[in-house]
PDB file of N, CA and C in Angstrom:
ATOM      1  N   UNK A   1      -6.341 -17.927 -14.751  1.00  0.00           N
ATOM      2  CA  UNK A   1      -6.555 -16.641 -14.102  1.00  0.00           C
ATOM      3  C   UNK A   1      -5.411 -16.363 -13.122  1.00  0.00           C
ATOM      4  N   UNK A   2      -5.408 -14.896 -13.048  1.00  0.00           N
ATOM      5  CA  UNK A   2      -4.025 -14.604 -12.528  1.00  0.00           C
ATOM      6  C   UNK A   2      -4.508 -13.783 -11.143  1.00  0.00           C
ATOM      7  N   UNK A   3      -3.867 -14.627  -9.965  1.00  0.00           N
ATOM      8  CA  UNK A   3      -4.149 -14.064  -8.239  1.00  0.00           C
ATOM      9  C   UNK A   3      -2.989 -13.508  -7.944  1.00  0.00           C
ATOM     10  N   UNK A   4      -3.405 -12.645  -7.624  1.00  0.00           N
ATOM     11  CA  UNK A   4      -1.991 -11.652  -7.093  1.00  0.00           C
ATOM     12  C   UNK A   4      -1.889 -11.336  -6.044  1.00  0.00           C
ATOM     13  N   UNK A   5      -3.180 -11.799  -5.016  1.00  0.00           N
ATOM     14  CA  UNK A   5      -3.488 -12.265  -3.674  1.00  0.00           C
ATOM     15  C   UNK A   5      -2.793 -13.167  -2.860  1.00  0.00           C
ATOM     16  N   UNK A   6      -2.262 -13.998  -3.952  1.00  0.00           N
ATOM     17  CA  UNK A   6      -1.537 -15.044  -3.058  1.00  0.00           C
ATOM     18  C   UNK A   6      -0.638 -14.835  -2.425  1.00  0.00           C
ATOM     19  N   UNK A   7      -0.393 -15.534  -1.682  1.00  0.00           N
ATOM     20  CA  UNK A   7       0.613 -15.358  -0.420  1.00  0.00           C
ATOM     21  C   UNK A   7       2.025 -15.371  -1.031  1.00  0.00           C
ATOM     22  N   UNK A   8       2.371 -16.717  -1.939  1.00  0.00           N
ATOM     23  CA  UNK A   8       3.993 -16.630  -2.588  1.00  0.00           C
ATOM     24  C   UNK A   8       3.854 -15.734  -3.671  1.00  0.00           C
ATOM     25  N   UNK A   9       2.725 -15.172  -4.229  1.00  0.00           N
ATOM     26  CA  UNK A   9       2.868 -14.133  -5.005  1.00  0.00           C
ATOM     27  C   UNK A   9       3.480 -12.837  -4.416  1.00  0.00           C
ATOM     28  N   UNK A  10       2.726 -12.251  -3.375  1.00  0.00           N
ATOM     29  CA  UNK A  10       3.530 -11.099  -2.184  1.00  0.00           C
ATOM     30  C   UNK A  10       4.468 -11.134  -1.827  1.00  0.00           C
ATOM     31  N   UNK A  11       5.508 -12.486  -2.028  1.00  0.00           N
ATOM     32  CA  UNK A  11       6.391 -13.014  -1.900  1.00  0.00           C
ATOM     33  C   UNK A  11       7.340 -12.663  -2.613  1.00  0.00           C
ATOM     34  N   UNK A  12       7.248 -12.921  -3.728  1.00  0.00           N
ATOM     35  CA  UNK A  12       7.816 -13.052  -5.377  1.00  0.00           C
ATOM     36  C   UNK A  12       8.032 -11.222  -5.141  1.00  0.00           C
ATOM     37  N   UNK A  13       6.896 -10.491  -5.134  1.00  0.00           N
ATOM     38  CA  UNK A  13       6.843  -9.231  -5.550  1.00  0.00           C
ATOM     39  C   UNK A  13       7.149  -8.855  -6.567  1.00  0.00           C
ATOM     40  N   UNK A  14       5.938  -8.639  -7.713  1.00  0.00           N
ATOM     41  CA  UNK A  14       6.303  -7.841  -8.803  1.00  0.00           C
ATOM     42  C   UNK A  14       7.221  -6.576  -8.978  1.00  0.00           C
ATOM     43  N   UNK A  15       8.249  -6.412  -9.913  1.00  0.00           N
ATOM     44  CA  UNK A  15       8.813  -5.521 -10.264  1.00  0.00           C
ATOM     45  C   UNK A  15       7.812  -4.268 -10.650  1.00  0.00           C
ATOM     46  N   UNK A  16       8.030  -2.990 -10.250  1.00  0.00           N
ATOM     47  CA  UNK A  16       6.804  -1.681 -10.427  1.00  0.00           C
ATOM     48  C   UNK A  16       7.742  -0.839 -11.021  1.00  0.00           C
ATOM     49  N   UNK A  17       7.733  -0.290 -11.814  1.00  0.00           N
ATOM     50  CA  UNK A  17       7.922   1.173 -12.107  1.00  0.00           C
ATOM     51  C   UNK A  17       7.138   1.877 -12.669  1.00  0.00           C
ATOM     52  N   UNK A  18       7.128   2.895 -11.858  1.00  0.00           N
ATOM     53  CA  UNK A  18       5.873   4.121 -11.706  1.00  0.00           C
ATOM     54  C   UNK A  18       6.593   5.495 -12.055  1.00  0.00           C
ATOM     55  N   UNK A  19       5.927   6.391 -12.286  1.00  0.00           N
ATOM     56  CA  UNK A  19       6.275   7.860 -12.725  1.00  0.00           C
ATOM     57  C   UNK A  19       4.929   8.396 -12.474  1.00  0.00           C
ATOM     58  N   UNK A  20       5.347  10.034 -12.291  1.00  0.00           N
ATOM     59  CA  UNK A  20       4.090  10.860 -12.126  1.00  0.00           C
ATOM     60  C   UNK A  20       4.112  11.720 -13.322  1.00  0.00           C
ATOM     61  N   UNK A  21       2.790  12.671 -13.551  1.00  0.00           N
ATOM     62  CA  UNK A  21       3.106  13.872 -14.673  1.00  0.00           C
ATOM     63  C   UNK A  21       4.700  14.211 -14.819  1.00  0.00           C
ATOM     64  N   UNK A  22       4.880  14.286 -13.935  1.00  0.00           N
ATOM     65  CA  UNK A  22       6.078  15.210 -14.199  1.00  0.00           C
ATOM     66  C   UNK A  22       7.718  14.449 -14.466  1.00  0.00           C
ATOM     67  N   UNK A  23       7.467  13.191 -14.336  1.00  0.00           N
ATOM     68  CA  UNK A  23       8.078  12.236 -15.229  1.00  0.00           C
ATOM     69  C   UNK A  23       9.237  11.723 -14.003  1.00  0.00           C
ATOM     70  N   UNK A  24       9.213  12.205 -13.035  1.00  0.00           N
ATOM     71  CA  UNK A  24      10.311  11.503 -12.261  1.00  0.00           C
ATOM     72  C   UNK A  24       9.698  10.080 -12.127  1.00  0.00           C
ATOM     73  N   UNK A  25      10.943   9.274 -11.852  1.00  0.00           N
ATOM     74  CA  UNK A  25      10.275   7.638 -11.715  1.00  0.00           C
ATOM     75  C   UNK A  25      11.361   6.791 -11.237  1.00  0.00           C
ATOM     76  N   UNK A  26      10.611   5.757 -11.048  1.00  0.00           N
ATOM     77  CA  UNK A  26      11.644   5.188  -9.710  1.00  0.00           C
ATOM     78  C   UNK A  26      11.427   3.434 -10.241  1.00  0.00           C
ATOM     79  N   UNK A  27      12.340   2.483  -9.835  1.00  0.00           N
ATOM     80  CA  UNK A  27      12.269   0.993 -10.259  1.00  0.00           C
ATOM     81  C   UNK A  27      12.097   0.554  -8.183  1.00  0.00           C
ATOM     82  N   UNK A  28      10.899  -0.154  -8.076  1.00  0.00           N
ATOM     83  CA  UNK A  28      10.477  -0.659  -7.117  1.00  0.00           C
ATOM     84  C   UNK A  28      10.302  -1.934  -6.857  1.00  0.00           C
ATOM     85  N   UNK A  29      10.691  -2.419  -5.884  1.00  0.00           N
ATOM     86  CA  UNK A  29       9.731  -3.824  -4.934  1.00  0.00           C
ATOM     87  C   UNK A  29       8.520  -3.170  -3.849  1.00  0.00           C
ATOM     88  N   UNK A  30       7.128  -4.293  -4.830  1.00  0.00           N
ATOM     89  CA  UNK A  30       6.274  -3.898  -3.698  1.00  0.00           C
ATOM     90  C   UNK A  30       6.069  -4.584  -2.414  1.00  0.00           C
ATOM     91  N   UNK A  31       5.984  -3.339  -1.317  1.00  0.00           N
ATOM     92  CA  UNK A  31       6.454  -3.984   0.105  1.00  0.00           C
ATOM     93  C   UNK A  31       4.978  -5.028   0.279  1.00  0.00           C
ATOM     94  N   UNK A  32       3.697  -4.636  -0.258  1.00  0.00           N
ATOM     95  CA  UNK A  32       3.074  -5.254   0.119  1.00  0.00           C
ATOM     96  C   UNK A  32       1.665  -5.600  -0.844  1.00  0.00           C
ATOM     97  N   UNK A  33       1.165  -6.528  -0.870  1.00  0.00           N
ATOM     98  CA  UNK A  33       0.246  -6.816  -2.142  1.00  0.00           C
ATOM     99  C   UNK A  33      -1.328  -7.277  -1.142  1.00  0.00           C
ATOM    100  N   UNK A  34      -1.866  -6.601  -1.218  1.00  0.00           N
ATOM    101  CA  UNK A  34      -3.065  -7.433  -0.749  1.00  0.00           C
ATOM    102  C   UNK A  34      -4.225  -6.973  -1.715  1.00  0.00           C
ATOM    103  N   UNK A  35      -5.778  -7.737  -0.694  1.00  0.00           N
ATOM    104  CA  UNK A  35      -6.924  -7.237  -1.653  1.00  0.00           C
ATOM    105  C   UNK A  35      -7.528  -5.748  -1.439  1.00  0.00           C
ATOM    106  N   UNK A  36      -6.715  -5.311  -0.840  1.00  0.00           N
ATOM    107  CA  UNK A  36      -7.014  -3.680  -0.897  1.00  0.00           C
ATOM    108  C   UNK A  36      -6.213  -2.753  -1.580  1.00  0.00           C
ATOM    109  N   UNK A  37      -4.924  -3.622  -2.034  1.00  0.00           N
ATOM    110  CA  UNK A  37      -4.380  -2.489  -2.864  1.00  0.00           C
ATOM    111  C   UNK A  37      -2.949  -2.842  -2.621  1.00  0.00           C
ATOM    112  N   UNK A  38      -1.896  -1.763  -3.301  1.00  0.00           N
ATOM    113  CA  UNK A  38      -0.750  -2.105  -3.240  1.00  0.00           C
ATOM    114  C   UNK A  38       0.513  -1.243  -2.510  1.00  0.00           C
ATOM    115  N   UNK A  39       1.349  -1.627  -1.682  1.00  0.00           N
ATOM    116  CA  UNK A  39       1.955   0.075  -1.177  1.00  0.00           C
ATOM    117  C   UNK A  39       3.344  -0.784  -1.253  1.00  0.00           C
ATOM    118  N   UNK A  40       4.480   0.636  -1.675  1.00  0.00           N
ATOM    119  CA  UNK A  40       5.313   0.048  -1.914  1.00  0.00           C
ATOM    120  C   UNK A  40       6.447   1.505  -1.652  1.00  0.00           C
ATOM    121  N   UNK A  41       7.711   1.735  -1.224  1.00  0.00           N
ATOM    122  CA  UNK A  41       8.709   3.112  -0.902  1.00  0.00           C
ATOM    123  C   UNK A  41       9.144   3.985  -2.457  1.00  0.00           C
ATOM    124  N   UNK A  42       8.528   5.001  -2.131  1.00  0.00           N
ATOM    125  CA  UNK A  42       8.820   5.931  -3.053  1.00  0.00           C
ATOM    126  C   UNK A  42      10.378   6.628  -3.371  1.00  0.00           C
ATOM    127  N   UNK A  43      10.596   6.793  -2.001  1.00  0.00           N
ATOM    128  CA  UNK A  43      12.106   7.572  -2.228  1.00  0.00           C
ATOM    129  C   UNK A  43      11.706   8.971  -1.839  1.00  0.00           C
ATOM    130  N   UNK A  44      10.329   9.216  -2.114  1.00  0.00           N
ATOM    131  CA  UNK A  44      10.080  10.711  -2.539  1.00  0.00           C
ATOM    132  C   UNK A  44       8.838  11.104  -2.167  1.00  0.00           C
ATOM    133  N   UNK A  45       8.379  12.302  -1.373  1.00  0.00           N
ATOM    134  CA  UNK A  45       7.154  12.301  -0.444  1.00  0.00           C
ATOM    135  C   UNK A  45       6.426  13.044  -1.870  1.00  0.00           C
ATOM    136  N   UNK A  46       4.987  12.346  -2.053  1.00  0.00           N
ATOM    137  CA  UNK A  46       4.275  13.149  -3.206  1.00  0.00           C
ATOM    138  C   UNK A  46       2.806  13.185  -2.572  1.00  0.00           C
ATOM    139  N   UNK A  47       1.968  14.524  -3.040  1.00  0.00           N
ATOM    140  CA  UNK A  47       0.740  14.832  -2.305  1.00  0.00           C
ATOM    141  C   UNK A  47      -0.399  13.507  -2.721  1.00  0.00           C
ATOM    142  N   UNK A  48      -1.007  13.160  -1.475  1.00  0.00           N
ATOM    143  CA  UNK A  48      -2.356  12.318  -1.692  1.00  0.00           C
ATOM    144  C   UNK A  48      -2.674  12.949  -2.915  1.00  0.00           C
ATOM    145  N   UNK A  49      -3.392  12.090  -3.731  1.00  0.00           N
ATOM    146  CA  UNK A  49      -4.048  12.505  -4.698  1.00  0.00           C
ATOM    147  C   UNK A  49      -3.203  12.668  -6.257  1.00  0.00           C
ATOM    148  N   UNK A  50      -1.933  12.341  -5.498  1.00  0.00           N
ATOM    149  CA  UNK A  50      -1.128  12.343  -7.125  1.00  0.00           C
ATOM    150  C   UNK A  50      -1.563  11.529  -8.010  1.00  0.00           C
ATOM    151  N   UNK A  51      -1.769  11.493  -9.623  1.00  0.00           N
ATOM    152  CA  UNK A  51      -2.061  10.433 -10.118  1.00  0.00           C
ATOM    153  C   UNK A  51      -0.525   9.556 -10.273  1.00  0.00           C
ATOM    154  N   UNK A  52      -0.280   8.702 -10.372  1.00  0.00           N
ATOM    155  CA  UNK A  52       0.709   7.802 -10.887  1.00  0.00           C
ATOM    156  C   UNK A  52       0.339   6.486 -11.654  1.00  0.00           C
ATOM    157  N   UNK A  53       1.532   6.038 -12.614  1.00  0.00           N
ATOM    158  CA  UNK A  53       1.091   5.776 -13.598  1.00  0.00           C
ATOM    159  C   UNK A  53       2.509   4.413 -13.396  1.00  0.00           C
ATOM    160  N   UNK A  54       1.845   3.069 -13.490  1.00  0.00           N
ATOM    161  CA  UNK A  54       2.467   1.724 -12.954  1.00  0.00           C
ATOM    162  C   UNK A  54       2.519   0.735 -14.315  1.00  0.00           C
ATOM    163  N   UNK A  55       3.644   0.465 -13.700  1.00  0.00           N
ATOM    164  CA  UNK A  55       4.211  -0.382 -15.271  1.00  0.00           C
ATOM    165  C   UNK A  55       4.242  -2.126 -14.060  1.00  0.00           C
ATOM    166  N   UNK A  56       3.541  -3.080 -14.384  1.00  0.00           N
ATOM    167  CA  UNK A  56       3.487  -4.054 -13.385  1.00  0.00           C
ATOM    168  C   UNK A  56       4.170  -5.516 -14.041  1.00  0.00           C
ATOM    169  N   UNK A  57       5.198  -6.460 -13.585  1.00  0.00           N
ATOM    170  CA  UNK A  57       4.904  -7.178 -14.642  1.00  0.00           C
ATOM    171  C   UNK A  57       4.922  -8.385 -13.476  1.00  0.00           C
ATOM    172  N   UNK A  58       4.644  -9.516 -14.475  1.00  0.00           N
ATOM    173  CA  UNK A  58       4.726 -10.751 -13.036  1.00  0.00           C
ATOM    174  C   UNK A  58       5.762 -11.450 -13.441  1.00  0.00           C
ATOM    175  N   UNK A  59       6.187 -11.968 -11.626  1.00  0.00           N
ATOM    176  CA  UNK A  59       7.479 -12.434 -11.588  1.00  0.00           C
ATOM    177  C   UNK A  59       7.461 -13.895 -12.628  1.00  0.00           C
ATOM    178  N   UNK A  60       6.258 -14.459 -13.016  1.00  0.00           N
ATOM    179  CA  UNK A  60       6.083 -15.812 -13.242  1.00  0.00           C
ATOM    180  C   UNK A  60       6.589 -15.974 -14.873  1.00  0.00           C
ATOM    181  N   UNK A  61       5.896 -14.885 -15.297  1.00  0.00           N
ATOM    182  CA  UNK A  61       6.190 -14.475 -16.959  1.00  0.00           C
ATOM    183  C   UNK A  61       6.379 -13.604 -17.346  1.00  0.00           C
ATOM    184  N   UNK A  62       7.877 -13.032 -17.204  1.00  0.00           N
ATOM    185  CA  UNK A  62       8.314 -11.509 -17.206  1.00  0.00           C
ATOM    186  C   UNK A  62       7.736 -10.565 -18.785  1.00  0.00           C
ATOM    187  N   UNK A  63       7.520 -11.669 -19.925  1.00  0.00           N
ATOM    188  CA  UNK A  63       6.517 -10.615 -20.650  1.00  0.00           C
ATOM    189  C   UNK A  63       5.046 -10.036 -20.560  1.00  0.00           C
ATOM    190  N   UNK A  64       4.625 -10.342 -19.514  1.00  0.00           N
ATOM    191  CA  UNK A  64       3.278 -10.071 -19.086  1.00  0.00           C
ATOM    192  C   UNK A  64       3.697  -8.767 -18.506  1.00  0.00           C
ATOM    193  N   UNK A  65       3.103  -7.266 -19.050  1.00  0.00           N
ATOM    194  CA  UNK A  65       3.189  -6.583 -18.666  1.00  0.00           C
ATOM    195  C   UNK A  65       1.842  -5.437 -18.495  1.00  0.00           C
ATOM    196  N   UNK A  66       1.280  -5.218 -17.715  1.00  0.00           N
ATOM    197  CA  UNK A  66       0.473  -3.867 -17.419  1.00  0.00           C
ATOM    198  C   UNK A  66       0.427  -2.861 -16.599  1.00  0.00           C
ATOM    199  N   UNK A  67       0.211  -1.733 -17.549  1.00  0.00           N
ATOM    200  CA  UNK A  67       0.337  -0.340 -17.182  1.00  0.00           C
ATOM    201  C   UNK A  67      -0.934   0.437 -16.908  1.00  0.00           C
ATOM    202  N   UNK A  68      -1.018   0.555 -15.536  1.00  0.00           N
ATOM    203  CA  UNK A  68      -2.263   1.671 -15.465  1.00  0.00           C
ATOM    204  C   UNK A  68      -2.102   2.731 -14.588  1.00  0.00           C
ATOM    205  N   UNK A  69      -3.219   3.677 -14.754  1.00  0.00           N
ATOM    206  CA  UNK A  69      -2.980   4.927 -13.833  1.00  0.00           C
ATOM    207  C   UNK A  69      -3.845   4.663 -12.418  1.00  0.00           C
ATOM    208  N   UNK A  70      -3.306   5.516 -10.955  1.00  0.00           N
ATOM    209  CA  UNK A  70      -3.760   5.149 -10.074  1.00  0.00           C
ATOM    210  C   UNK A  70      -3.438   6.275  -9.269  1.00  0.00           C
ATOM    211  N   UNK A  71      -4.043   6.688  -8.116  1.00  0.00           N
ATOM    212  CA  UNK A  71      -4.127   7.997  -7.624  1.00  0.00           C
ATOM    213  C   UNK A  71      -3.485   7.208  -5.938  1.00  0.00           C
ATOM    214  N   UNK A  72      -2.590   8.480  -5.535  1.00  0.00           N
ATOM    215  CA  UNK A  72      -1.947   7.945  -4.287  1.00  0.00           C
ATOM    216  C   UNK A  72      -2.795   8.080  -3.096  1.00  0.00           C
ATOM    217  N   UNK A  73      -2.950   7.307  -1.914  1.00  0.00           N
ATOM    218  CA  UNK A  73      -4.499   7.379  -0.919  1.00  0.00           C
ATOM    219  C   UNK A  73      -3.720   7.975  -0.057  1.00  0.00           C
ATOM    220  N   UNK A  74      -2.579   7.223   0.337  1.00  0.00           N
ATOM    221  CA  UNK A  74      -1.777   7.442   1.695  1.00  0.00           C
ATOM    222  C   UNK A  74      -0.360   7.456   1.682  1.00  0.00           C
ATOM    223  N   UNK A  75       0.685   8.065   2.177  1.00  0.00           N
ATOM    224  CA  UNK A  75       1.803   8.181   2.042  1.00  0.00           C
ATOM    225  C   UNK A  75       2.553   8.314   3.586  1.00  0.00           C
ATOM    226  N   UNK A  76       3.380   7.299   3.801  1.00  0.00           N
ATOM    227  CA  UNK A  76       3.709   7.393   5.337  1.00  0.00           C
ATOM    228  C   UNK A  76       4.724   8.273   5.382  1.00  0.00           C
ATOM    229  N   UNK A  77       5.422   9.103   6.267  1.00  0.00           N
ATOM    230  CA  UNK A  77       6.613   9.671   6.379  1.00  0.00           C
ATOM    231  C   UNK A  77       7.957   9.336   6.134  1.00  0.00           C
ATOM    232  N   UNK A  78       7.794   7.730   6.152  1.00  0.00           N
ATOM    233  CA  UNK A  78       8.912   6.673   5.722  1.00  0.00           C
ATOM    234  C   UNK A  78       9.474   6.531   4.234  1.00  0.00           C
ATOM    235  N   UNK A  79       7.850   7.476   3.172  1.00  0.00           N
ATOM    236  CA  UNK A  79       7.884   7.596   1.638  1.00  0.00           C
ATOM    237  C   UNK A  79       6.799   6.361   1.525  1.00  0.00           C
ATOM    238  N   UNK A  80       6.682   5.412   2.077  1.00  0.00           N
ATOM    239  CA  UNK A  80       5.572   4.338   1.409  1.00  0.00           C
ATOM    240  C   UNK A  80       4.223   5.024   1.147  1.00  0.00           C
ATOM    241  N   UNK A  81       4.027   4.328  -0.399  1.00  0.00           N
ATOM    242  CA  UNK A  81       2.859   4.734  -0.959  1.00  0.00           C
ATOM    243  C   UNK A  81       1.723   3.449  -0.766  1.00  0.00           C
ATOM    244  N   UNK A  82       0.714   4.061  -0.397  1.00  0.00           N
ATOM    245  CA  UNK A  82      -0.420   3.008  -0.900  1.00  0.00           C
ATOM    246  C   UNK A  82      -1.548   4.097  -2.532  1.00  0.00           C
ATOM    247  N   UNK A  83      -1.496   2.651  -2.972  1.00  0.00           N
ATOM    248  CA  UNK A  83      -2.506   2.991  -4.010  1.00  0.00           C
ATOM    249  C   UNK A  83      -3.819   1.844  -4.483  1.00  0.00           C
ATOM    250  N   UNK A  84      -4.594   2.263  -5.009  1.00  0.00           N
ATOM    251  CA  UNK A  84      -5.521   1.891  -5.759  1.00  0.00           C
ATOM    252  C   UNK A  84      -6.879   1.891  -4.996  1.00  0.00           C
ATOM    253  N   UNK A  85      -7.112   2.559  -3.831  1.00  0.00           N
ATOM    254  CA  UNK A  85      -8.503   2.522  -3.036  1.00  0.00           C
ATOM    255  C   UNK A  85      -9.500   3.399  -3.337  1.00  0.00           C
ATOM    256  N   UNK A  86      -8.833   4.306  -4.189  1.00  0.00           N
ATOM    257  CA  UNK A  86      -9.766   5.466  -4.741  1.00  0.00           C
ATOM    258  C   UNK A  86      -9.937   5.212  -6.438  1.00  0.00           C
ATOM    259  N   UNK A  87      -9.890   4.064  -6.896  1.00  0.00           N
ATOM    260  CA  UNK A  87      -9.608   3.803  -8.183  1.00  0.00           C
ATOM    261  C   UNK A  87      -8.175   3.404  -9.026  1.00  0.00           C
ATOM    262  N   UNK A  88      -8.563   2.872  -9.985  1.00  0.00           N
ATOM    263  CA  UNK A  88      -7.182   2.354 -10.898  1.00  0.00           C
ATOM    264  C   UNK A  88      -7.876   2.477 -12.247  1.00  0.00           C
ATOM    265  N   UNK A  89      -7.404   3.187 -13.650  1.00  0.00           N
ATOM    266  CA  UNK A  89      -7.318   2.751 -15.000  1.00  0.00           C
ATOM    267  C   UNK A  89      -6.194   2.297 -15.772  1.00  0.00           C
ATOM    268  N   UNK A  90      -7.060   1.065 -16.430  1.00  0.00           N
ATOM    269  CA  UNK A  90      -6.205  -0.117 -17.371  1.00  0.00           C
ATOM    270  C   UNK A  90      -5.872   0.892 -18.294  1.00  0.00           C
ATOM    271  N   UNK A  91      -4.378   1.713 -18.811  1.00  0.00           N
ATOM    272  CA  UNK A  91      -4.616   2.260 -19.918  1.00  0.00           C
ATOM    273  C   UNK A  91      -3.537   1.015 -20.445  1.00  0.00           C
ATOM    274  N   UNK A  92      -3.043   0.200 -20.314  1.00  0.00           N
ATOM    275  CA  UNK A  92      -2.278  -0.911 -21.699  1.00  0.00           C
ATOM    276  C   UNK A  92      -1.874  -2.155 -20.997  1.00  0.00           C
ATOM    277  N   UNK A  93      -1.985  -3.269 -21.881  1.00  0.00           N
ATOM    278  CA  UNK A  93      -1.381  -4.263 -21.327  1.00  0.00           C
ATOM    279  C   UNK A  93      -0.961  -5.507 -22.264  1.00  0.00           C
ATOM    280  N   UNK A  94       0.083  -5.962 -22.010  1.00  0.00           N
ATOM    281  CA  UNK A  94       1.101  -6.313 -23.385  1.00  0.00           C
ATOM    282  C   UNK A  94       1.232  -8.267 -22.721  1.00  0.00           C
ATOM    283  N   UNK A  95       0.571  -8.466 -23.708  1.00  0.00           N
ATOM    284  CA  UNK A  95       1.225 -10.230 -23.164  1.00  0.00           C
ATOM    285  C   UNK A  95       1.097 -10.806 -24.234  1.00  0.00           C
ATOM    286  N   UNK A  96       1.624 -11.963 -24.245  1.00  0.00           N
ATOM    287  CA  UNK A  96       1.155 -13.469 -25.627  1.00  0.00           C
ATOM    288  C   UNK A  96       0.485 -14.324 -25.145  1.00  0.00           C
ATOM    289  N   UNK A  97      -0.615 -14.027 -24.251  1.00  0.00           N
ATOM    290  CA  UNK A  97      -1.400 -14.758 -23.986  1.00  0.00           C
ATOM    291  C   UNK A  97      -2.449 -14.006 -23.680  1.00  0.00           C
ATOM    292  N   UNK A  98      -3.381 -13.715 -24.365  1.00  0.00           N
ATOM    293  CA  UNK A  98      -4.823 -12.830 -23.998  1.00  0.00           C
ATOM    294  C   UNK A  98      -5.470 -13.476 -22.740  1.00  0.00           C
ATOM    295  N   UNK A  99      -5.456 -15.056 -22.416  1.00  0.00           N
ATOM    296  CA  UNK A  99      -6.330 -14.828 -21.415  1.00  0.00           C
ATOM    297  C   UNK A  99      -5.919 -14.556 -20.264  1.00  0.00           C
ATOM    298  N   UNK A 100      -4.503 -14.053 -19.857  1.00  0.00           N
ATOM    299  CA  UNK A 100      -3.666 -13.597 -18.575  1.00  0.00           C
ATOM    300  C   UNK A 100      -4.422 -12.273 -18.341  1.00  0.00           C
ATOM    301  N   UNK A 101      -5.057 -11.580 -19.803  1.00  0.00           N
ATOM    302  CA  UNK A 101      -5.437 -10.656 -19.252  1.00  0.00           C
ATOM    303  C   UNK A 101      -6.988 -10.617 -17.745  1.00  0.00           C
ATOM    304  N   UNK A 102      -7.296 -11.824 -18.449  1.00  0.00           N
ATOM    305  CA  UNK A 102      -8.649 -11.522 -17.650  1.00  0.00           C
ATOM    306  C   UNK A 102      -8.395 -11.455 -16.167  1.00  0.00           C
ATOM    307  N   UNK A 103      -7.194 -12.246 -15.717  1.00  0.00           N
ATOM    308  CA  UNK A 103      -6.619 -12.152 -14.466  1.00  0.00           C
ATOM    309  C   UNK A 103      -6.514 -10.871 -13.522  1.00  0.00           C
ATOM    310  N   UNK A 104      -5.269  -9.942 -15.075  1.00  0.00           N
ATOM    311  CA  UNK A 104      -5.229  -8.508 -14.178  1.00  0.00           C
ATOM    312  C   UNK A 104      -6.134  -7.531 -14.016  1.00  0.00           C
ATOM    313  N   UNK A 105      -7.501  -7.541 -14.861  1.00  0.00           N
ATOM    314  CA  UNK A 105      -8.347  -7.081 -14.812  1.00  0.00           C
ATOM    315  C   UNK A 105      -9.519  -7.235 -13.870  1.00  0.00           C
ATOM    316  N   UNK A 106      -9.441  -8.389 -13.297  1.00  0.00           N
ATOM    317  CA  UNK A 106      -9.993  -9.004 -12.202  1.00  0.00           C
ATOM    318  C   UNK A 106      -9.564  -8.500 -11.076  1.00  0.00           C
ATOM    319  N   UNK A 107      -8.513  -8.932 -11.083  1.00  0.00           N
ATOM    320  CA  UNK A 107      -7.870  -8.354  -9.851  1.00  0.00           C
ATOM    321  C   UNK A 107      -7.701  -6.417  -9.307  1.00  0.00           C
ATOM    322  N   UNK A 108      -7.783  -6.060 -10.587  1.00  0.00           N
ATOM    323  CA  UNK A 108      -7.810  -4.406 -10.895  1.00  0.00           C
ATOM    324  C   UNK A 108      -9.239  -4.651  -9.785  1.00  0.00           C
ATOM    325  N   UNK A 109     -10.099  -5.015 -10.709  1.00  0.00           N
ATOM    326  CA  UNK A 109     -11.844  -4.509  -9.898  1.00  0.00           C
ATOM    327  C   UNK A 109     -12.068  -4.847  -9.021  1.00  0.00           C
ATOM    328  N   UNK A 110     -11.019  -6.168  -8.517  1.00  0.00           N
ATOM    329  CA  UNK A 110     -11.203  -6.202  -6.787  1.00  0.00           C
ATOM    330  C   UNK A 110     -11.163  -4.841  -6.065  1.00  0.00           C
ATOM    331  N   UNK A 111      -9.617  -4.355  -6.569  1.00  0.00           N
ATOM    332  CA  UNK A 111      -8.913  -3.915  -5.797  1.00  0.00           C
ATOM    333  C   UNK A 111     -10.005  -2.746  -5.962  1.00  0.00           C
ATOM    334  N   UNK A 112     -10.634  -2.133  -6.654  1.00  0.00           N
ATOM    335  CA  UNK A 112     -10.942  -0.576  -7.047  1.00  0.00           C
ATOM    336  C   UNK A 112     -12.577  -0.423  -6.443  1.00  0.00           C
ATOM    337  N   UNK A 113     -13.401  -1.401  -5.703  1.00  0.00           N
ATOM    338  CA  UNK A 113     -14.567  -1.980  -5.066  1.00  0.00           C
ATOM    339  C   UNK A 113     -14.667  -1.015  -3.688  1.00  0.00           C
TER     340      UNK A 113
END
């Protein structure tokens, strides 16, 4: 099972790239990983409530990859986004190992509680 809680995991910081409807998109480090969710600098101020759509992979096994949609909660003036407190959907997730999935899915329903 895969913790993304951990401390040298927040560390590591997964590689993110995210896009909105309208297709602009950006290659990120997330500033911060906890069990409430994830916030990380946009570049670009976008309204609460945007959906965005996250391509996640882990630093441990760079083919482990999942993509879901997630709506923005908070956005500081600095551009940092937080997401996933108002929900997250799994729409894909690509690995050679099925049971990595149960990890990110776990961790999804923490976060979305």
């Amino acid at each position: 099972m895969i913790d993304l809680r951990n401390e040298e995991r927040v560390k590591a910081s997964p590689i993110i790239r995210y896009w909105t409807k309208d297709r602009s998109m950006m290659i990120s480090q997330a500033n911060n990983i906890s069990h409430t969710g994830i916030s990380f600098n946009t570049g670009k101020m976008y309204d609460k409530g945007t959906p965005v759509y996250i391509q996640m992979r882990s630093p441990e096994k760079l083919e482990d990859v999942i993509t879901f949609r997630a709506k923005i909660v908070h956005q500081e003036v600095n551009n940092e986004i937080s997401l996933f407190k108002t929900g997250a959907e799994i729409i894909d997730f690509h690995s050679d190992d099925d049971t990595r999935l149960e990890g990110y899915i776990n961790f999804m329903k923490e976060l979305t509680q």
